[in-house]
PDB file of N, CA and C in Angstrom:
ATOM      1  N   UNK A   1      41.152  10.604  99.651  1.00  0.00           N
ATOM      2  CA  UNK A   1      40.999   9.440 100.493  1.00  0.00           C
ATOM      3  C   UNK A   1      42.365   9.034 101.049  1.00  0.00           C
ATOM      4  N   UNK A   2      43.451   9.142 100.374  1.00  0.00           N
ATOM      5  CA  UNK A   2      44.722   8.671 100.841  1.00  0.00           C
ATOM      6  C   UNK A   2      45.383   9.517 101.993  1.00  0.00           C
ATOM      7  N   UNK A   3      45.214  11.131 101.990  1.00  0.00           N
ATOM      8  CA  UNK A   3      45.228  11.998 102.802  1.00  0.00           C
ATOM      9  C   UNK A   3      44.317  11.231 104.121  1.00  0.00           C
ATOM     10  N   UNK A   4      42.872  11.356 103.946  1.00  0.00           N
ATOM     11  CA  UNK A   4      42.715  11.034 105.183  1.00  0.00           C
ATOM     12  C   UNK A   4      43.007   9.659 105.898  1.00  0.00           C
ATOM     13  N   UNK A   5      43.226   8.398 104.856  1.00  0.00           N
ATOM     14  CA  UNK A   5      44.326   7.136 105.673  1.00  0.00           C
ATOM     15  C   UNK A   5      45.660   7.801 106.226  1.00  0.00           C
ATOM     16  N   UNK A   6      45.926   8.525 105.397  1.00  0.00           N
ATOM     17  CA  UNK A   6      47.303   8.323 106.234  1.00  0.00           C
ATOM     18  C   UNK A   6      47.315   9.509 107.612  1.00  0.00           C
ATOM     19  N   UNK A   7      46.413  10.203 107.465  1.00  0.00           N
ATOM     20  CA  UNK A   7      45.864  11.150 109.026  1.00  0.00           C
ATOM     21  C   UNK A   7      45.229   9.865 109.974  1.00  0.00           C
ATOM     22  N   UNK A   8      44.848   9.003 109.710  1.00  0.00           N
ATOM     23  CA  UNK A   8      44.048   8.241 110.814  1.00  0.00           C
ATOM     24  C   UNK A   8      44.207   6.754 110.687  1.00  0.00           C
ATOM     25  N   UNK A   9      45.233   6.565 109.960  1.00  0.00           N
ATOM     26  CA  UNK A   9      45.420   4.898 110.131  1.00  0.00           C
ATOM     27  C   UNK A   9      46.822   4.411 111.257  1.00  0.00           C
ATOM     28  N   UNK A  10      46.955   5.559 111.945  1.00  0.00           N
ATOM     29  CA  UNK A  10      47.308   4.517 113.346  1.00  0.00           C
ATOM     30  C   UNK A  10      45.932   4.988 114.620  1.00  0.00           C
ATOM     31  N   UNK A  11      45.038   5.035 113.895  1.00  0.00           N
ATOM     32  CA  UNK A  11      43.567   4.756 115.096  1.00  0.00           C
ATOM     33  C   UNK A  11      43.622   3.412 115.698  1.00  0.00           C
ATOM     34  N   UNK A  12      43.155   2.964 116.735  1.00  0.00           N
ATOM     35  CA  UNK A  12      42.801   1.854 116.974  1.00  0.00           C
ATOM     36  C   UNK A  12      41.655   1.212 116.016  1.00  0.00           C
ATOM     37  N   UNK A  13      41.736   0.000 115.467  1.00  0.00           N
ATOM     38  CA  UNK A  13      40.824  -0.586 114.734  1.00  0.00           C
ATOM     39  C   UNK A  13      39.993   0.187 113.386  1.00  0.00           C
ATOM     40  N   UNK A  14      41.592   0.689 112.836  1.00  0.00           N
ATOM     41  CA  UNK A  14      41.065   0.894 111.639  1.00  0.00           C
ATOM     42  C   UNK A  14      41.473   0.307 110.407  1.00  0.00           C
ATOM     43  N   UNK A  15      40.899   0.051 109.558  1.00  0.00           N
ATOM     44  CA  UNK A  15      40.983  -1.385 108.658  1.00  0.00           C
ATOM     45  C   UNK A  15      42.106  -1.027 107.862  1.00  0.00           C
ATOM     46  N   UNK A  16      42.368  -2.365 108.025  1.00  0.00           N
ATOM     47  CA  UNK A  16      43.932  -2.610 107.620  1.00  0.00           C
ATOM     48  C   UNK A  16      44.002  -2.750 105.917  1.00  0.00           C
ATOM     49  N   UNK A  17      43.104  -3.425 105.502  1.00  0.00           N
ATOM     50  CA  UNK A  17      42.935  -2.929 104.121  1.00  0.00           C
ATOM     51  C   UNK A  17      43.094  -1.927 103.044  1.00  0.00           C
ATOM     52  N   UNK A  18      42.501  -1.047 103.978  1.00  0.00           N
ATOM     53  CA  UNK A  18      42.832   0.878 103.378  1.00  0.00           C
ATOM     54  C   UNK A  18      44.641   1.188 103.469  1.00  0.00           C
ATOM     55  N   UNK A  19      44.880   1.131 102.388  1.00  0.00           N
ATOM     56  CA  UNK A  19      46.401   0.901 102.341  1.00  0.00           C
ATOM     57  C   UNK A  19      47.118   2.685 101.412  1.00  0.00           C
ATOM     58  N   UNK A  20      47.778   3.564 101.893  1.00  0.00           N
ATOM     59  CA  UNK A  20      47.202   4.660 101.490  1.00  0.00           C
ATOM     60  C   UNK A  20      48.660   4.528  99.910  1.00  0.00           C
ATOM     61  N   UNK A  21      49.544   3.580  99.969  1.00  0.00           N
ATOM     62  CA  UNK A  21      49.960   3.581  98.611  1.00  0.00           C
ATOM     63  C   UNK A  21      48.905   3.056  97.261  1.00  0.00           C
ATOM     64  N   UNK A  22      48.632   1.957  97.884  1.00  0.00           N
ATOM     65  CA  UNK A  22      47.351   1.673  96.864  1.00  0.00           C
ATOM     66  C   UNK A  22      46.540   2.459  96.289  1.00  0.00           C
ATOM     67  N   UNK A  23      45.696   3.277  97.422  1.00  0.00           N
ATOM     68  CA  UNK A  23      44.869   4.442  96.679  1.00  0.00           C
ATOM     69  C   UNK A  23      45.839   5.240  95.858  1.00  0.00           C
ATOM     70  N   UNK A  24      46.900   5.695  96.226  1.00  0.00           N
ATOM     71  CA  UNK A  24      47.400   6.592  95.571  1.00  0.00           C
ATOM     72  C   UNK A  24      48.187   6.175  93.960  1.00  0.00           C
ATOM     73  N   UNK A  25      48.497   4.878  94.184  1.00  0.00           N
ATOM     74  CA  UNK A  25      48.973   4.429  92.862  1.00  0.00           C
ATOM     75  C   UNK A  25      47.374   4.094  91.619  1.00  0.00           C
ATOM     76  N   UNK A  26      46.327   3.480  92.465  1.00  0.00           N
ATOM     77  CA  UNK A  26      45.229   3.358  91.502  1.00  0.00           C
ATOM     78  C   UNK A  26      44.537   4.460  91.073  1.00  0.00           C
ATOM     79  N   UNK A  27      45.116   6.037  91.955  1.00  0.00           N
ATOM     80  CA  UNK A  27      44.442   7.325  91.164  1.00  0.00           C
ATOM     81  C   UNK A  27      45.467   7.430  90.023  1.00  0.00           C
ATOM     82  N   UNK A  28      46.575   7.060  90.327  1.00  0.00           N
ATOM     83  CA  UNK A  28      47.989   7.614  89.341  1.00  0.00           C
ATOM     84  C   UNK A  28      47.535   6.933  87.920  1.00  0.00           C
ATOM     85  N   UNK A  29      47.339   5.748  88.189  1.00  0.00           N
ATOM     86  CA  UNK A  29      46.940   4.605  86.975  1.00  0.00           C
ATOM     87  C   UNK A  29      45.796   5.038  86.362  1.00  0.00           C
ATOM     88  N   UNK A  30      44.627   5.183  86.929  1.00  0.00           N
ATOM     89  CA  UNK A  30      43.457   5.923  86.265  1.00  0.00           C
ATOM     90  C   UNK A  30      43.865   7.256  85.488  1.00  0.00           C
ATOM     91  N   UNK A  31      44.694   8.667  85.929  1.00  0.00           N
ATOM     92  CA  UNK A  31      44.832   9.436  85.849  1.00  0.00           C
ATOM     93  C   UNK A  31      45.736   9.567  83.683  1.00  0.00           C
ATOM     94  N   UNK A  32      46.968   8.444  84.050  1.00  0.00           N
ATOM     95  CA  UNK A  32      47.844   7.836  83.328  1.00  0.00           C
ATOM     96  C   UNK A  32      46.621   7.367  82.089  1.00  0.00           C
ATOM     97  N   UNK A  33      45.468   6.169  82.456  1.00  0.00           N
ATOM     98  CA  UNK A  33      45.045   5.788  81.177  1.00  0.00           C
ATOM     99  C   UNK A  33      44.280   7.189  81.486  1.00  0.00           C
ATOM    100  N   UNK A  34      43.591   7.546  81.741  1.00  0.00           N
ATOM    101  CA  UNK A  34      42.747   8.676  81.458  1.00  0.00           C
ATOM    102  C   UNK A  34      43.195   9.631  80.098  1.00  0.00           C
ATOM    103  N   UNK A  35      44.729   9.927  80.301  1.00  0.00           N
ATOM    104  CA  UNK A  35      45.141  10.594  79.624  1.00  0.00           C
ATOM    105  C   UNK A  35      45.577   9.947  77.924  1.00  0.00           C
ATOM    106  N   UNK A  36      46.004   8.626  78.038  1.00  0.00           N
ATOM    107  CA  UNK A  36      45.936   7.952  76.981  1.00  0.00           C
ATOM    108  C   UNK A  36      44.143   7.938  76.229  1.00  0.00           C
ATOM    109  N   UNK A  37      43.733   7.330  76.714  1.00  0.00           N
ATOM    110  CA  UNK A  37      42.171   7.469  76.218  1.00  0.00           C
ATOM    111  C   UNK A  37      41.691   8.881  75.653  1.00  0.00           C
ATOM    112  N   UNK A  38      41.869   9.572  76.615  1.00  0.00           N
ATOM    113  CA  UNK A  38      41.644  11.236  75.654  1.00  0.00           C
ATOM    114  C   UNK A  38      42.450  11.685  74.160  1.00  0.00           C
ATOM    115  N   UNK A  39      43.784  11.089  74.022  1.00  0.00           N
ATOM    116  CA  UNK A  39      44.613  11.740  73.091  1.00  0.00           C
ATOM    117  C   UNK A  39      43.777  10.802  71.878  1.00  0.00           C
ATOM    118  N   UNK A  40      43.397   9.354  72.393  1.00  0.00           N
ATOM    119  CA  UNK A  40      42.938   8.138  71.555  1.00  0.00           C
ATOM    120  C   UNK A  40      42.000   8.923  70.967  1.00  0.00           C
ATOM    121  N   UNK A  41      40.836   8.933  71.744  1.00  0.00           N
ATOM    122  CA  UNK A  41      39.592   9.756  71.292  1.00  0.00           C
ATOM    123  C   UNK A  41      39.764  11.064  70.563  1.00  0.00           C
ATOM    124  N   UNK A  42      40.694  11.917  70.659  1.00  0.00           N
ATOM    125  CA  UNK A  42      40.763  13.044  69.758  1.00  0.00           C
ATOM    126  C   UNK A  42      41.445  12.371  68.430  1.00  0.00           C
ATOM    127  N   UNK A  43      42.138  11.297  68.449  1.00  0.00           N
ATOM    128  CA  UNK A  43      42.779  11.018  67.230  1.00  0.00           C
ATOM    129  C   UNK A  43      41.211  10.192  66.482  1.00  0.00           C
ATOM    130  N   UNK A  44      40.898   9.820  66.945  1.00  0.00           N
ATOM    131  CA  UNK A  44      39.584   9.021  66.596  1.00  0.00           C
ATOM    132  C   UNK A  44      38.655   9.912  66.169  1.00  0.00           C
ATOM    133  N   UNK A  45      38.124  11.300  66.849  1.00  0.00           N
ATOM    134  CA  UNK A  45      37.221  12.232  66.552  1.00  0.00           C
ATOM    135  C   UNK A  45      37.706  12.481  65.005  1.00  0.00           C
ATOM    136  N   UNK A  46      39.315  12.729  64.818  1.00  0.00           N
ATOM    137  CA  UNK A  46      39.659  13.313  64.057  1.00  0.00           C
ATOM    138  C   UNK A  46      39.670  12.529  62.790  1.00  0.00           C
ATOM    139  N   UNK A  47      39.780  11.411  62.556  1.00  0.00           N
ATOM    140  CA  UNK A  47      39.727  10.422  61.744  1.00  0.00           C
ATOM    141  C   UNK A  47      38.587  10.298  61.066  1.00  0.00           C
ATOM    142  N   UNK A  48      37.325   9.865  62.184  1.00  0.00           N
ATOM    143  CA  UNK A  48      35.850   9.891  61.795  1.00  0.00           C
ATOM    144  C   UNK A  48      35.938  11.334  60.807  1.00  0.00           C
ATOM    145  N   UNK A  49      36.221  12.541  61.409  1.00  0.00           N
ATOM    146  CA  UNK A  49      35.860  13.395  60.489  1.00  0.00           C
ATOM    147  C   UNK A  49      36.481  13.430  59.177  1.00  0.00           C
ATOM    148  N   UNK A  50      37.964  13.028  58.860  1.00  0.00           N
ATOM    149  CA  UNK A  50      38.153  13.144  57.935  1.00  0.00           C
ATOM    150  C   UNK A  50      37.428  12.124  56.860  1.00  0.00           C
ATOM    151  N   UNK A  51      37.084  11.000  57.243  1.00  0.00           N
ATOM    152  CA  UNK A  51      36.173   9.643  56.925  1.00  0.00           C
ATOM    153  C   UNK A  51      35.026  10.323  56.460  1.00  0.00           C
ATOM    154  N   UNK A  52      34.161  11.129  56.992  1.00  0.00           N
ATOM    155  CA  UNK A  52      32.901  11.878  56.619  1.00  0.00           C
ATOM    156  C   UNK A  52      33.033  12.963  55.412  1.00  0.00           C
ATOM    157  N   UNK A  53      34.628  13.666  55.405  1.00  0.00           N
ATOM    158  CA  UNK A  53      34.567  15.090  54.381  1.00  0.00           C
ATOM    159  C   UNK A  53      34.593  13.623  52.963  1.00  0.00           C
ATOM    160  N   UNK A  54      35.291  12.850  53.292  1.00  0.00           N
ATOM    161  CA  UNK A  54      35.716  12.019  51.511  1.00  0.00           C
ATOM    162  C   UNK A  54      34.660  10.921  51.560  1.00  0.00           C
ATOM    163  N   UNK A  55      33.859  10.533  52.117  1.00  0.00           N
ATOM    164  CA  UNK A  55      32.780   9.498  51.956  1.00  0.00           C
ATOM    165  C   UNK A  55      31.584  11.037  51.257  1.00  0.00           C
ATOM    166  N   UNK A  56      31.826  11.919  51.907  1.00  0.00           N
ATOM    167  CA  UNK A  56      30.355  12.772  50.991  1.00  0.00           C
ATOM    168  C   UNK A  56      31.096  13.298  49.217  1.00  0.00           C
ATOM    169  N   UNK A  57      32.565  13.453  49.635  1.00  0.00           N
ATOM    170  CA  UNK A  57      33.330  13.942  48.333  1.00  0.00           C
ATOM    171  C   UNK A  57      32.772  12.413  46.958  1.00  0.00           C
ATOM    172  N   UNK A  58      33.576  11.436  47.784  1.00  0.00           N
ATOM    173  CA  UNK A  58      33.071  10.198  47.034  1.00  0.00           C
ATOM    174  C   UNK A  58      31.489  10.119  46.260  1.00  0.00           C
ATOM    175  N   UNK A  59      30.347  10.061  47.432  1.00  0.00           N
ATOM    176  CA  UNK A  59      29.298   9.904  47.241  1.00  0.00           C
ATOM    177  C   UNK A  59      28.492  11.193  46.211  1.00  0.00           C
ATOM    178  N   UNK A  60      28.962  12.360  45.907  1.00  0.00           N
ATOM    179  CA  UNK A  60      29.109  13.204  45.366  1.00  0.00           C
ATOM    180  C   UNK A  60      29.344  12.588  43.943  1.00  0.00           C
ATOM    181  N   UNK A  61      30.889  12.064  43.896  1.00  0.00           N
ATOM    182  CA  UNK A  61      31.487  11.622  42.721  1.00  0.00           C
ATOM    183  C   UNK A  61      30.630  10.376  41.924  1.00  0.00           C
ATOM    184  N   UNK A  62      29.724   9.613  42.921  1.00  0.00           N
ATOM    185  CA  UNK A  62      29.579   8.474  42.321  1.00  0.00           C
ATOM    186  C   UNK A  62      28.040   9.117  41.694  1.00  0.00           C
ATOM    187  N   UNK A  63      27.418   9.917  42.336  1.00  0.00           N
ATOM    188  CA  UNK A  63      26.164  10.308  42.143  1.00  0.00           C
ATOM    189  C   UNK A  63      26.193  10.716  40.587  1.00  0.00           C
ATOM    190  N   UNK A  64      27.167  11.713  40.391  1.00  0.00           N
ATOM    191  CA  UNK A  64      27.422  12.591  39.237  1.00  0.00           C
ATOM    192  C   UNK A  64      27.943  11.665  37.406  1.00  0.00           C
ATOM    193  N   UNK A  65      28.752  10.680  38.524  1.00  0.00           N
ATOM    194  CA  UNK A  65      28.585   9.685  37.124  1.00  0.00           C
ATOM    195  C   UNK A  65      27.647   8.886  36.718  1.00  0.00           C
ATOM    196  N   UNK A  66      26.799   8.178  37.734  1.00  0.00           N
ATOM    197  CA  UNK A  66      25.387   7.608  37.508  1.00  0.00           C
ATOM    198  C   UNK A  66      24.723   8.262  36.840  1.00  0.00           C
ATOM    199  N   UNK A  67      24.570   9.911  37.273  1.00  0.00           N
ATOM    200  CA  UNK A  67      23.693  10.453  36.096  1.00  0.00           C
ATOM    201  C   UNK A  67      24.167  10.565  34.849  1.00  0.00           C
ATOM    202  N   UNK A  68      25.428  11.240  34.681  1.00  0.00           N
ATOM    203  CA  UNK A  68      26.054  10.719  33.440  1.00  0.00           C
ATOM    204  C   UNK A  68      25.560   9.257  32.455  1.00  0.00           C
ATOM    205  N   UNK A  69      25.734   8.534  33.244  1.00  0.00           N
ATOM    206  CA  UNK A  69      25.658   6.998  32.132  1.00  0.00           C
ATOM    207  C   UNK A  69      24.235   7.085  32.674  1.00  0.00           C
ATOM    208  N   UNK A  70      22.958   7.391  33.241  1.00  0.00           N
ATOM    209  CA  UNK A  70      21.938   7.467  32.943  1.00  0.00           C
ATOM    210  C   UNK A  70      21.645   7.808  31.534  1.00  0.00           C
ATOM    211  N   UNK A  71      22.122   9.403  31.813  1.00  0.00           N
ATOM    212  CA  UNK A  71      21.774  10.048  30.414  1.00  0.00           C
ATOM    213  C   UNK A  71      22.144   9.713  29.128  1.00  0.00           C
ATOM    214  N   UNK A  72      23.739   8.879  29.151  1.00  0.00           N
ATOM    215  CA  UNK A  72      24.019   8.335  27.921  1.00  0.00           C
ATOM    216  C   UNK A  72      23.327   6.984  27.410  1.00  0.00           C
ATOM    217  N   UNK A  73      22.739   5.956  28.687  1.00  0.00           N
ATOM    218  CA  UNK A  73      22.789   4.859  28.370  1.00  0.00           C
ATOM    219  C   UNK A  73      21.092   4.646  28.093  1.00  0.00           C
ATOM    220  N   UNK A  74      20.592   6.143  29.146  1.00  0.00           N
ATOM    221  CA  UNK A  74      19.061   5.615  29.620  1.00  0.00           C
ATOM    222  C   UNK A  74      18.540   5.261  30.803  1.00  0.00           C
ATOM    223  N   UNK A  75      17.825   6.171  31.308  1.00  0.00           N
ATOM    224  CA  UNK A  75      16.875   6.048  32.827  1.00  0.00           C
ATOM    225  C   UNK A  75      17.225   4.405  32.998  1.00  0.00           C
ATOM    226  N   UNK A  76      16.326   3.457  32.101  1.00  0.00           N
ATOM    227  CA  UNK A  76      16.090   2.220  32.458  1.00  0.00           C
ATOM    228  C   UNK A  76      16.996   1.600  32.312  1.00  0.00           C
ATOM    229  N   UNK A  77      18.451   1.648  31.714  1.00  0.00           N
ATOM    230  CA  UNK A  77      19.096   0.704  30.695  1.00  0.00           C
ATOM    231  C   UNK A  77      19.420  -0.437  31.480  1.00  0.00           C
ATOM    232  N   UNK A  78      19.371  -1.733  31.039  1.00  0.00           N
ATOM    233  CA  UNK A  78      20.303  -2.827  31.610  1.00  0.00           C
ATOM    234  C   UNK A  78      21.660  -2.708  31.847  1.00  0.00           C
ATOM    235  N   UNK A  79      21.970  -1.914  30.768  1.00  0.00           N
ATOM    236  CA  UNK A  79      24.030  -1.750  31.151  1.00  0.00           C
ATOM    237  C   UNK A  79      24.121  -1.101  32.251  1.00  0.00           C
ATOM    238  N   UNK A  80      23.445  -0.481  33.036  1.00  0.00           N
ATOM    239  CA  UNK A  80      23.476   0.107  34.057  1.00  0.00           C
ATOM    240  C   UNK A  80      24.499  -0.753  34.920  1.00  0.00           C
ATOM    241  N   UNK A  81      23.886  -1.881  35.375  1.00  0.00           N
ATOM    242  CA  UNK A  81      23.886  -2.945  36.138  1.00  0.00           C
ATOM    243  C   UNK A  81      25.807  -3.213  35.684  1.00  0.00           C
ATOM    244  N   UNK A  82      26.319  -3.151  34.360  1.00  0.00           N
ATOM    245  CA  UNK A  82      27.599  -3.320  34.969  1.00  0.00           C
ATOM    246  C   UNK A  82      28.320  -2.460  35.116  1.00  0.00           C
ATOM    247  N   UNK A  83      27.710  -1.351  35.103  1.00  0.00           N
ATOM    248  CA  UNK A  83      28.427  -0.112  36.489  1.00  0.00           C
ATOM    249  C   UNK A  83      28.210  -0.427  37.903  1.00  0.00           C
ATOM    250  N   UNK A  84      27.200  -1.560  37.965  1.00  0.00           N
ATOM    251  CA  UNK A  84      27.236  -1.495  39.651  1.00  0.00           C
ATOM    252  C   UNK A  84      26.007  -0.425  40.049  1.00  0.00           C
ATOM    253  N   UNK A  85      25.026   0.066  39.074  1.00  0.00           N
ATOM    254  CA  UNK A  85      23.820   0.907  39.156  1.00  0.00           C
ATOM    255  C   UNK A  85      22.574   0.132  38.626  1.00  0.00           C
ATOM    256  N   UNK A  86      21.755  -0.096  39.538  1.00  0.00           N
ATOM    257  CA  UNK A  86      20.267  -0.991  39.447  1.00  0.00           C
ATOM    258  C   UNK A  86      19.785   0.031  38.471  1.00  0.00           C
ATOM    259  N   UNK A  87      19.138  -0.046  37.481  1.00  0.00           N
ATOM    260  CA  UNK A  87      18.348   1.027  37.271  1.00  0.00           C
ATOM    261  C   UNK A  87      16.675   0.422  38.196  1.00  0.00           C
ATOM    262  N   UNK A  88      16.405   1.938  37.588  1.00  0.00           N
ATOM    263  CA  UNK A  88      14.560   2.007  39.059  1.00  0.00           C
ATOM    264  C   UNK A  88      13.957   0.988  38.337  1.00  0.00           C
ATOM    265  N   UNK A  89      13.256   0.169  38.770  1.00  0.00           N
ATOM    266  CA  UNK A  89      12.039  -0.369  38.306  1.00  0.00           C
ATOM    267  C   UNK A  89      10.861   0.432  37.895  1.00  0.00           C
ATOM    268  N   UNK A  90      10.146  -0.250  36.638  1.00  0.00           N
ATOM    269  CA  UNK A  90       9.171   0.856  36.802  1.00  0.00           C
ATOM    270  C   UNK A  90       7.760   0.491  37.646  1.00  0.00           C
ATOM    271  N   UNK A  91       7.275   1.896  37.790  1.00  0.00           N
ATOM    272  CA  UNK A  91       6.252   1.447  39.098  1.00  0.00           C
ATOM    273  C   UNK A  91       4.816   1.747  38.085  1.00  0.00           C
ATOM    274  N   UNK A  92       3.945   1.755  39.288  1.00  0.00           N
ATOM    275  CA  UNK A  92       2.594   1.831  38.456  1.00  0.00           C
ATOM    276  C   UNK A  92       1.928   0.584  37.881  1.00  0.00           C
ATOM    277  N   UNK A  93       0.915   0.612  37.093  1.00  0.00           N
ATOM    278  CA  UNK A  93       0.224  -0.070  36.834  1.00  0.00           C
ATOM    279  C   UNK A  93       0.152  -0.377  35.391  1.00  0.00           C
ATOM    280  N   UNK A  94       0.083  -1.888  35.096  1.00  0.00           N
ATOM    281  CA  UNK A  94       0.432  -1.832  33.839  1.00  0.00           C
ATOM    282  C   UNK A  94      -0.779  -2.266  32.661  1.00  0.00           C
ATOM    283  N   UNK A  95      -1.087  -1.698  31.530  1.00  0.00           N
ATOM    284  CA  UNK A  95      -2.558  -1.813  31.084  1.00  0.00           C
ATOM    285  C   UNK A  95      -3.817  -1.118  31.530  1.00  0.00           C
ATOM    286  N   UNK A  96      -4.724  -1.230  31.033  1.00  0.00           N
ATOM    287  CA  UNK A  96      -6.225  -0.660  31.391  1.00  0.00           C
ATOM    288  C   UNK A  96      -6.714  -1.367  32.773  1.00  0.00           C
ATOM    289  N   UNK A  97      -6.806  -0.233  33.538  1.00  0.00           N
ATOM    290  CA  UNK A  97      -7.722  -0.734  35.089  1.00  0.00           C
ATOM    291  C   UNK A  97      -8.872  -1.603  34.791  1.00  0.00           C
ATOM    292  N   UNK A  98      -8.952  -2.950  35.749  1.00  0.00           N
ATOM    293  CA  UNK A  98      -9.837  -3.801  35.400  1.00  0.00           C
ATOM    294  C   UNK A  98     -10.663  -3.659  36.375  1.00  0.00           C
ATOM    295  N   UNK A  99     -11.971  -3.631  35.998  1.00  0.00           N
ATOM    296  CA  UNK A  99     -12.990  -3.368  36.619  1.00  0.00           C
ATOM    297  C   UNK A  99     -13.767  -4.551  37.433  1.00  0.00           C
ATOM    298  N   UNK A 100     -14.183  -3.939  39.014  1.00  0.00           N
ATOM    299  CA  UNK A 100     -14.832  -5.189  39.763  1.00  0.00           C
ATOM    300  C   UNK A 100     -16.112  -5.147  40.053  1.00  0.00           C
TER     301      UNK A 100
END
């Protein structure tokens, strides 16, 4: 666009607005963050991923001790709870089915 202002902006009645440094400094500026934003985003891609290998390493780790103090303490136990582990509720039905 700046190419063709500056080929045709001494036409008669052509708008004075179209200013061909402007265009050319607001591609420079776009071009400039463009390039900031990309390096951002690869540092960001790269982050997230490392965030994902140690949140599954973690979640791994925490899994493996829950079962641990399951097994020592008990599927159901209350001490669970001050590890920071609910134990399950139990489900099902409790007593002889009552009849309707």
């Amino acid at each position: 666009m700046a190419d063709g202002i500056k080929k045709h902006a001494a036409e008669e009645k052509f708008p004075a607005s179209l200013v061909e440094k402007e265009v050319r400094d607001a591609r420079t500026d776009l071009e400039e963050t463009r390039g900031v934003y990309e390096k951002l985003q690869a540092e960001a891609d790269q982050a997230y991923k490392t965030y994902i290998k140690l949140l599954a390493k973690d979640d791994a780790l925490v899994a493996a001790a829950q079962r641990m103090l399951q097994g020592f303490y008990g599927l159901r136990s209350v001490l669970l709870k001050d590890f920071g582990f609910t134990p399950p509720k139990p489900g099902g039905r409790k007593g002889p089915r009552k009849k309707e």
